[in-house]
PDB file of N, CA and C in Angstrom:
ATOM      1  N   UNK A   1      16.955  12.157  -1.467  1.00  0.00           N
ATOM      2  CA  UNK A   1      15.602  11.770  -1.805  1.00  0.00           C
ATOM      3  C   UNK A   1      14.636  12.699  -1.075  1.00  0.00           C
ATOM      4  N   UNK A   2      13.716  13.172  -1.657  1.00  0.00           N
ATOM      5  CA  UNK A   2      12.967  13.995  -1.156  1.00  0.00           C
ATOM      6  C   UNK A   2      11.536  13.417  -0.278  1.00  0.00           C
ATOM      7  N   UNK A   3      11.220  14.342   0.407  1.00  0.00           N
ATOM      8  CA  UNK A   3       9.851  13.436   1.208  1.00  0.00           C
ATOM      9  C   UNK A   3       8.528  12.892   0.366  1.00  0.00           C
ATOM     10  N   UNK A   4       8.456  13.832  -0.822  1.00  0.00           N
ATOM     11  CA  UNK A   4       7.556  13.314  -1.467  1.00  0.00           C
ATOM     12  C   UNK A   4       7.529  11.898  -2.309  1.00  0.00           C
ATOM     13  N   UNK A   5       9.194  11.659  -2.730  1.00  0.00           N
ATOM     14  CA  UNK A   5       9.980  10.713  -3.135  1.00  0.00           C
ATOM     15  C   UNK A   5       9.398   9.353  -2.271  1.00  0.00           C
ATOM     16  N   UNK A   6       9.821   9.729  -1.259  1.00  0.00           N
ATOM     17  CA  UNK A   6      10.283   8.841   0.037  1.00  0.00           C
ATOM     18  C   UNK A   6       8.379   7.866  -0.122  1.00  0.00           C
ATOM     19  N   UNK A   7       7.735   9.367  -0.101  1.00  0.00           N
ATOM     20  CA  UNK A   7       6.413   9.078   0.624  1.00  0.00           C
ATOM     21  C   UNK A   7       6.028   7.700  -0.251  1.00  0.00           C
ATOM     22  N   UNK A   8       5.786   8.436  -2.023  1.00  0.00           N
ATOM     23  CA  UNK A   8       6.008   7.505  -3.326  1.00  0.00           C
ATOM     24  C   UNK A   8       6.197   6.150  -2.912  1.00  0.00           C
ATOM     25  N   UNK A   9       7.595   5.990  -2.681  1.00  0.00           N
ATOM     26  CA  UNK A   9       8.107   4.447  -2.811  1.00  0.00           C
ATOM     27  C   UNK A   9       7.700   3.704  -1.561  1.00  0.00           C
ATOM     28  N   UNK A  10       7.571   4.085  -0.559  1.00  0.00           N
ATOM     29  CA  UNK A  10       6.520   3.270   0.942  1.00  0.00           C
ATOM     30  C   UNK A  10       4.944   3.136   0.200  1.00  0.00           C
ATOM     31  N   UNK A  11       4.739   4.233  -0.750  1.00  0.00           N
ATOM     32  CA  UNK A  11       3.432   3.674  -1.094  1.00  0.00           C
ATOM     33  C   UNK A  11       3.308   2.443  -1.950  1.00  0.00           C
ATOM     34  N   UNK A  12       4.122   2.595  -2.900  1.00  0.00           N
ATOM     35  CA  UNK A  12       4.821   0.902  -3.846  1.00  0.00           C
ATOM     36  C   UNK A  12       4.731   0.298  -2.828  1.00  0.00           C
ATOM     37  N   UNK A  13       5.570   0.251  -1.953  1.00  0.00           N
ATOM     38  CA  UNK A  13       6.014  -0.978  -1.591  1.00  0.00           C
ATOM     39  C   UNK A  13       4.803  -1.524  -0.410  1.00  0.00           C
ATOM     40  N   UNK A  14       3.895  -0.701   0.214  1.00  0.00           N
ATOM     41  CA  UNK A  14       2.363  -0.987   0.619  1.00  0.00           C
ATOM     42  C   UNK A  14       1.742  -1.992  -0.440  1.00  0.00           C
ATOM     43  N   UNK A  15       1.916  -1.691  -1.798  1.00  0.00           N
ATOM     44  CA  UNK A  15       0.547  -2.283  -2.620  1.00  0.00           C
ATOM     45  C   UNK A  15       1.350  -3.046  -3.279  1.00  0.00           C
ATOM     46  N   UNK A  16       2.917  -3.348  -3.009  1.00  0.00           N
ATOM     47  CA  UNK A  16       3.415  -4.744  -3.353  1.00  0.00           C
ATOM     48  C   UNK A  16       3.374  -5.511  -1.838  1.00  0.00           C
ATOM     49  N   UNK A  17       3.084  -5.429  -0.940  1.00  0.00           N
ATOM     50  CA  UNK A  17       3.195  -5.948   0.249  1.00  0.00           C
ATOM     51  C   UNK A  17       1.589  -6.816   0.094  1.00  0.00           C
ATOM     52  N   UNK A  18       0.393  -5.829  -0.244  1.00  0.00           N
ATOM     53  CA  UNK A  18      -0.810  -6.116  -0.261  1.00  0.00           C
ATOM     54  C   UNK A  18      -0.884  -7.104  -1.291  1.00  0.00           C
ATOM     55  N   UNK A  19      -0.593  -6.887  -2.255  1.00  0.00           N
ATOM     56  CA  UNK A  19      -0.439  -7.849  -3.520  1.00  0.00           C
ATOM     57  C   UNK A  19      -0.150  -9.393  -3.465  1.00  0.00           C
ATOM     58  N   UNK A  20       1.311  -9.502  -2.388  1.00  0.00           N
ATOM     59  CA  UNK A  20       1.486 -10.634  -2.231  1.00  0.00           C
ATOM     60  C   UNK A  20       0.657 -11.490  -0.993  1.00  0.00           C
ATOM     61  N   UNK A  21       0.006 -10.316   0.257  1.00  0.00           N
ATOM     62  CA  UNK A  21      -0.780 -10.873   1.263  1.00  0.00           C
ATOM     63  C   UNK A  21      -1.901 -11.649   0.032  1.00  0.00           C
ATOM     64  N   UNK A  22      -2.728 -10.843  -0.583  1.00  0.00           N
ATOM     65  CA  UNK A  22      -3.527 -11.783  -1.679  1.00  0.00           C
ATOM     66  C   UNK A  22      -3.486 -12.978  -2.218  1.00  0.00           C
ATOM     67  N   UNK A  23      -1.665 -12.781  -2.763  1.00  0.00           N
ATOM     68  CA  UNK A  23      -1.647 -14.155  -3.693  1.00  0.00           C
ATOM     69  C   UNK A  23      -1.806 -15.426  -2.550  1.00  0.00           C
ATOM     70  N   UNK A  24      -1.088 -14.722  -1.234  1.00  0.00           N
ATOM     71  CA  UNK A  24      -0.800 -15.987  -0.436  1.00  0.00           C
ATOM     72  C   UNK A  24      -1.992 -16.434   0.105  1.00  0.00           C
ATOM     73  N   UNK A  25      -2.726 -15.737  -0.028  1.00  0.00           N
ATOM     74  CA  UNK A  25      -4.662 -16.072   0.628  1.00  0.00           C
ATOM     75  C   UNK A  25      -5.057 -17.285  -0.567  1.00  0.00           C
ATOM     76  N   UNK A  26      -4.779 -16.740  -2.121  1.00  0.00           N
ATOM     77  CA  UNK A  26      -5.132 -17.551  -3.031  1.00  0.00           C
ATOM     78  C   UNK A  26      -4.330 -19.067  -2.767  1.00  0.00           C
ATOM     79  N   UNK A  27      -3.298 -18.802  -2.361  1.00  0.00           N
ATOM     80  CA  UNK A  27      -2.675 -20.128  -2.552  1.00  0.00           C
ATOM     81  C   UNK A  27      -2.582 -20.958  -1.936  1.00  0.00           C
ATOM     82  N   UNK A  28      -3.389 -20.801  -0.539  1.00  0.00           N
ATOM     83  CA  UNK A  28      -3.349 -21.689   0.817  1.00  0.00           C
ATOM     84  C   UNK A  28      -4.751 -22.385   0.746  1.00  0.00           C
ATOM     85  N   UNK A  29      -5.057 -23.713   0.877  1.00  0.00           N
ATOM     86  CA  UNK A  29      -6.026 -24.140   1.787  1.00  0.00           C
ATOM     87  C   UNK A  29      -6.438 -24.437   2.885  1.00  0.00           C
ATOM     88  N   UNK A  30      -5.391 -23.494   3.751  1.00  0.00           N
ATOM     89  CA  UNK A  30      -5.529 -23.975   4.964  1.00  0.00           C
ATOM     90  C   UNK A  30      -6.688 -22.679   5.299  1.00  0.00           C
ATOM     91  N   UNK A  31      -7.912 -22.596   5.968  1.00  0.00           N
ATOM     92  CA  UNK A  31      -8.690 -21.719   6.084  1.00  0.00           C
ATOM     93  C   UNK A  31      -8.243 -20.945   7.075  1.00  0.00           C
ATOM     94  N   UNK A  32      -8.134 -21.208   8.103  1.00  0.00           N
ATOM     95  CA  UNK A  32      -7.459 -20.558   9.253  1.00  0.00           C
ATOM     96  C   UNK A  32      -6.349 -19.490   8.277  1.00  0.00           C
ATOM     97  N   UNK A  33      -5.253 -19.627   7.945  1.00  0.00           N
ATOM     98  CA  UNK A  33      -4.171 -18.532   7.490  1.00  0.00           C
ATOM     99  C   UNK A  33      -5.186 -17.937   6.297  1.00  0.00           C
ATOM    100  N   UNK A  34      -5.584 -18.555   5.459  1.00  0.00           N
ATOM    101  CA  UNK A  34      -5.930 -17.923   4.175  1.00  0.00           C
ATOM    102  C   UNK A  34      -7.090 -16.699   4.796  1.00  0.00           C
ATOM    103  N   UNK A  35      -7.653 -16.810   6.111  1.00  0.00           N
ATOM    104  CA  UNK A  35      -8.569 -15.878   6.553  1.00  0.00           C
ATOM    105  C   UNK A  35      -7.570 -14.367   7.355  1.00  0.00           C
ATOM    106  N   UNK A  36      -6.828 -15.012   7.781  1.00  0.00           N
ATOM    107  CA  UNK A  36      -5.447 -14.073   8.264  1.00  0.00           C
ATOM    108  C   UNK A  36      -4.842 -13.081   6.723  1.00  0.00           C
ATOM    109  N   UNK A  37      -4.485 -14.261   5.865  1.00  0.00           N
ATOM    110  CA  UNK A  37      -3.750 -13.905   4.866  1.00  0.00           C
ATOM    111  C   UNK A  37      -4.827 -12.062   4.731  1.00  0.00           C
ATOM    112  N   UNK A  38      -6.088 -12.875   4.061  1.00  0.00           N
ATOM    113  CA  UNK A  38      -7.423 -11.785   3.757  1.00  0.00           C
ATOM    114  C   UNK A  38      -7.716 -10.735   4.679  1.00  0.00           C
ATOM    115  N   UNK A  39      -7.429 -10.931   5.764  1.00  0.00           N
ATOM    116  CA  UNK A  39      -7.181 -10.024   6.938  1.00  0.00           C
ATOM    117  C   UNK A  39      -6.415  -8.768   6.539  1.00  0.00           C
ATOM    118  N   UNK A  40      -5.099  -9.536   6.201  1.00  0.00           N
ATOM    119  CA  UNK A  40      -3.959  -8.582   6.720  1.00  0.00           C
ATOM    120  C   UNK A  40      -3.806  -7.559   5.363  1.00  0.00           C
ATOM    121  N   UNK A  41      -4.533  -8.522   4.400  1.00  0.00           N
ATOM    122  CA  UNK A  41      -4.789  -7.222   2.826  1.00  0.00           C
ATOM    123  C   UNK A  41      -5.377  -6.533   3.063  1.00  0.00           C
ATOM    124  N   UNK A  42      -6.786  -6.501   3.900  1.00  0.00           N
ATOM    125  CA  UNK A  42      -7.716  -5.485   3.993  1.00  0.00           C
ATOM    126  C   UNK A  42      -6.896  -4.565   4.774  1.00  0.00           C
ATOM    127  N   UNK A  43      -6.352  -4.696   5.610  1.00  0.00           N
ATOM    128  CA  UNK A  43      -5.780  -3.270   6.350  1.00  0.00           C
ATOM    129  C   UNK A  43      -4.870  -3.214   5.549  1.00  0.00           C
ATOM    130  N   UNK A  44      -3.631  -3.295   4.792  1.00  0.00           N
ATOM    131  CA  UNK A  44      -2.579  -2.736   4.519  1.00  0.00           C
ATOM    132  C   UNK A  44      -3.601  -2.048   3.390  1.00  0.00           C
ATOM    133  N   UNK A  45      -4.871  -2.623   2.392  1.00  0.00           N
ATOM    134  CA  UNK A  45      -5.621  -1.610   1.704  1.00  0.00           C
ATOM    135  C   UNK A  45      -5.894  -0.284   2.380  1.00  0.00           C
ATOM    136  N   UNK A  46      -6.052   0.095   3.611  1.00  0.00           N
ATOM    137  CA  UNK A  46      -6.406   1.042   4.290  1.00  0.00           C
ATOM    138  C   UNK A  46      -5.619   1.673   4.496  1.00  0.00           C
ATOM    139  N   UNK A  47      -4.425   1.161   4.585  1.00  0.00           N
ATOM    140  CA  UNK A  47      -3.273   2.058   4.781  1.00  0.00           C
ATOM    141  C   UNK A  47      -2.904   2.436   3.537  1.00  0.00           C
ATOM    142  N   UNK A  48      -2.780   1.586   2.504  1.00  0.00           N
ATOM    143  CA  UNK A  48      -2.887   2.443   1.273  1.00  0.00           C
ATOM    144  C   UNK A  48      -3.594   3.304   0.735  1.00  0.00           C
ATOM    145  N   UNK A  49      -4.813   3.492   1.351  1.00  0.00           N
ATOM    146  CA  UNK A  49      -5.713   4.565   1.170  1.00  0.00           C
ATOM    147  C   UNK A  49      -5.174   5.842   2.011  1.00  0.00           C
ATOM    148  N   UNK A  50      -5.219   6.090   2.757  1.00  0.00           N
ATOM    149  CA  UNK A  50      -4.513   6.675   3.903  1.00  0.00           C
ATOM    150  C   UNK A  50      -2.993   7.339   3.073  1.00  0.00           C
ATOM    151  N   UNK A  51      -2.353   6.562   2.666  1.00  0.00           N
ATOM    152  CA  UNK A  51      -0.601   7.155   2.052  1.00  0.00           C
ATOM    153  C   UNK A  51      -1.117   7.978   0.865  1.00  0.00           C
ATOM    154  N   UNK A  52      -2.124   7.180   0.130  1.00  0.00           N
ATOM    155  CA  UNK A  52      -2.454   7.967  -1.136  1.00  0.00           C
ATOM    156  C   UNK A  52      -3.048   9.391  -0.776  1.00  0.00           C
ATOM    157  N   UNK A  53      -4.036   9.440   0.398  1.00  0.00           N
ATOM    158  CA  UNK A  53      -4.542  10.771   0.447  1.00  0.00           C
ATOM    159  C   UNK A  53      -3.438  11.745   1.115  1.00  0.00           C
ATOM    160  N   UNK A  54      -2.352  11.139   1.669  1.00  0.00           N
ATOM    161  CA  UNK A  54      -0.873  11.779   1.433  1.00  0.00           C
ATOM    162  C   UNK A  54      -0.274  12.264   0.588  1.00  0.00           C
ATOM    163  N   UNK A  55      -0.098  11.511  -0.651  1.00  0.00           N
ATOM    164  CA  UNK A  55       0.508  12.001  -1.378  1.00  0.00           C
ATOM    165  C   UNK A  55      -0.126  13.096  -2.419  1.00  0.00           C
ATOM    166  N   UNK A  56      -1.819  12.679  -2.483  1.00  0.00           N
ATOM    167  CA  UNK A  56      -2.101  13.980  -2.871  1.00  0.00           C
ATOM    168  C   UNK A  56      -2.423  15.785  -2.170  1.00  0.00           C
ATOM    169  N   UNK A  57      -2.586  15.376  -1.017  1.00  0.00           N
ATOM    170  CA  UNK A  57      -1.760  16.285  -0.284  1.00  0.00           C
ATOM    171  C   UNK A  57      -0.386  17.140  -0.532  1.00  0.00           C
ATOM    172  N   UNK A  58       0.748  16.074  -0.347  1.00  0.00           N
ATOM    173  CA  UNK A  58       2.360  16.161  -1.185  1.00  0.00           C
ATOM    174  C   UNK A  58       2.027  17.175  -2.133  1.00  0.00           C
ATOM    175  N   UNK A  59       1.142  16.006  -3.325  1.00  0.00           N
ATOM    176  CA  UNK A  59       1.047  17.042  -4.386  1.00  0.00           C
ATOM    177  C   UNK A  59       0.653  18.034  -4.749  1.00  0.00           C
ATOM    178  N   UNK A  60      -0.224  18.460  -4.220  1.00  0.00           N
ATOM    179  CA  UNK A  60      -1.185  19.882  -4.057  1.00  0.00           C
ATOM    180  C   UNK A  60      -0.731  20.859  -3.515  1.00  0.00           C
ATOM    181  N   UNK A  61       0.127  20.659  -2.304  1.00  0.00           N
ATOM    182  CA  UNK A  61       1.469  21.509  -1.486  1.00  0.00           C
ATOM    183  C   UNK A  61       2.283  21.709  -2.233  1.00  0.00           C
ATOM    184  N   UNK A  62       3.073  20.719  -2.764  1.00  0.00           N
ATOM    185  CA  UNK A  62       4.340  20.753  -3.585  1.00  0.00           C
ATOM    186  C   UNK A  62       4.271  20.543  -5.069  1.00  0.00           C
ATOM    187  N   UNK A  63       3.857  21.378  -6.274  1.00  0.00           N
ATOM    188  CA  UNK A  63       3.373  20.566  -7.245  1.00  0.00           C
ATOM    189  C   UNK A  63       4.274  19.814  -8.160  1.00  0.00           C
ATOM    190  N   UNK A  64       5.819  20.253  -7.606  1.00  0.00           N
ATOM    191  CA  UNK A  64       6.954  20.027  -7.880  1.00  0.00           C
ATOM    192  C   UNK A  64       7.043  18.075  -8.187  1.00  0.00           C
ATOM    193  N   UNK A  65       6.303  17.863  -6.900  1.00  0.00           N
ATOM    194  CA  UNK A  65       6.545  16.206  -6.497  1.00  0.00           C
ATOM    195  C   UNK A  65       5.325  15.327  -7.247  1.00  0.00           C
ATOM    196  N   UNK A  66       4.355  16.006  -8.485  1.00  0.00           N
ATOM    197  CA  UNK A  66       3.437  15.522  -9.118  1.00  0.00           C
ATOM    198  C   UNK A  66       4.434  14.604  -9.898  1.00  0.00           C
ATOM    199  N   UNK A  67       3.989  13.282 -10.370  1.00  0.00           N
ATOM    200  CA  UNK A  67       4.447  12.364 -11.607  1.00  0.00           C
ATOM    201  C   UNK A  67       5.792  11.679 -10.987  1.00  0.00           C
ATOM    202  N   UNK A  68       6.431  12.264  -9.985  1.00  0.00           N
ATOM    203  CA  UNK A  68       7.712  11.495  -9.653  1.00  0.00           C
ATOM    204  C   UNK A  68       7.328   9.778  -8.776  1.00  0.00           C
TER     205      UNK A  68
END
């Protein structure tokens, strides 16, 4: 697997990580966690911002690793 590969699928799996911090914010009434839950999306969003300006990096270096 290549690094650009690699980089790719940590980025999935960031904005399936974020995805479910969300649902679980939606699905709690407990305010206390559901404010945690909302918490912990906003940064893993940041870090997904952050991987993405990685990978276009990746891609601009390597144009090999575009679309994979």
């Amino acid at each position: 697997m290549t690094v650009g590969s690699q980089v790719k699928t940590c980025l999935a799996s960031l904005k399936s990580a974020q995805a479910s911090l969300e649902q679980f914010a939606l699905g709690t009434e407990n305010q206390e966690a559901k404010s945690l839950f909302e918490q912990a999306a906003q940064t893993t969003q940041q870090v997904v911002q952050q991987v993405e300006s990685r990978v276009q990096q990746l891609e601009n270096e390597e144009p090999q690793y575009k679309g994979f």
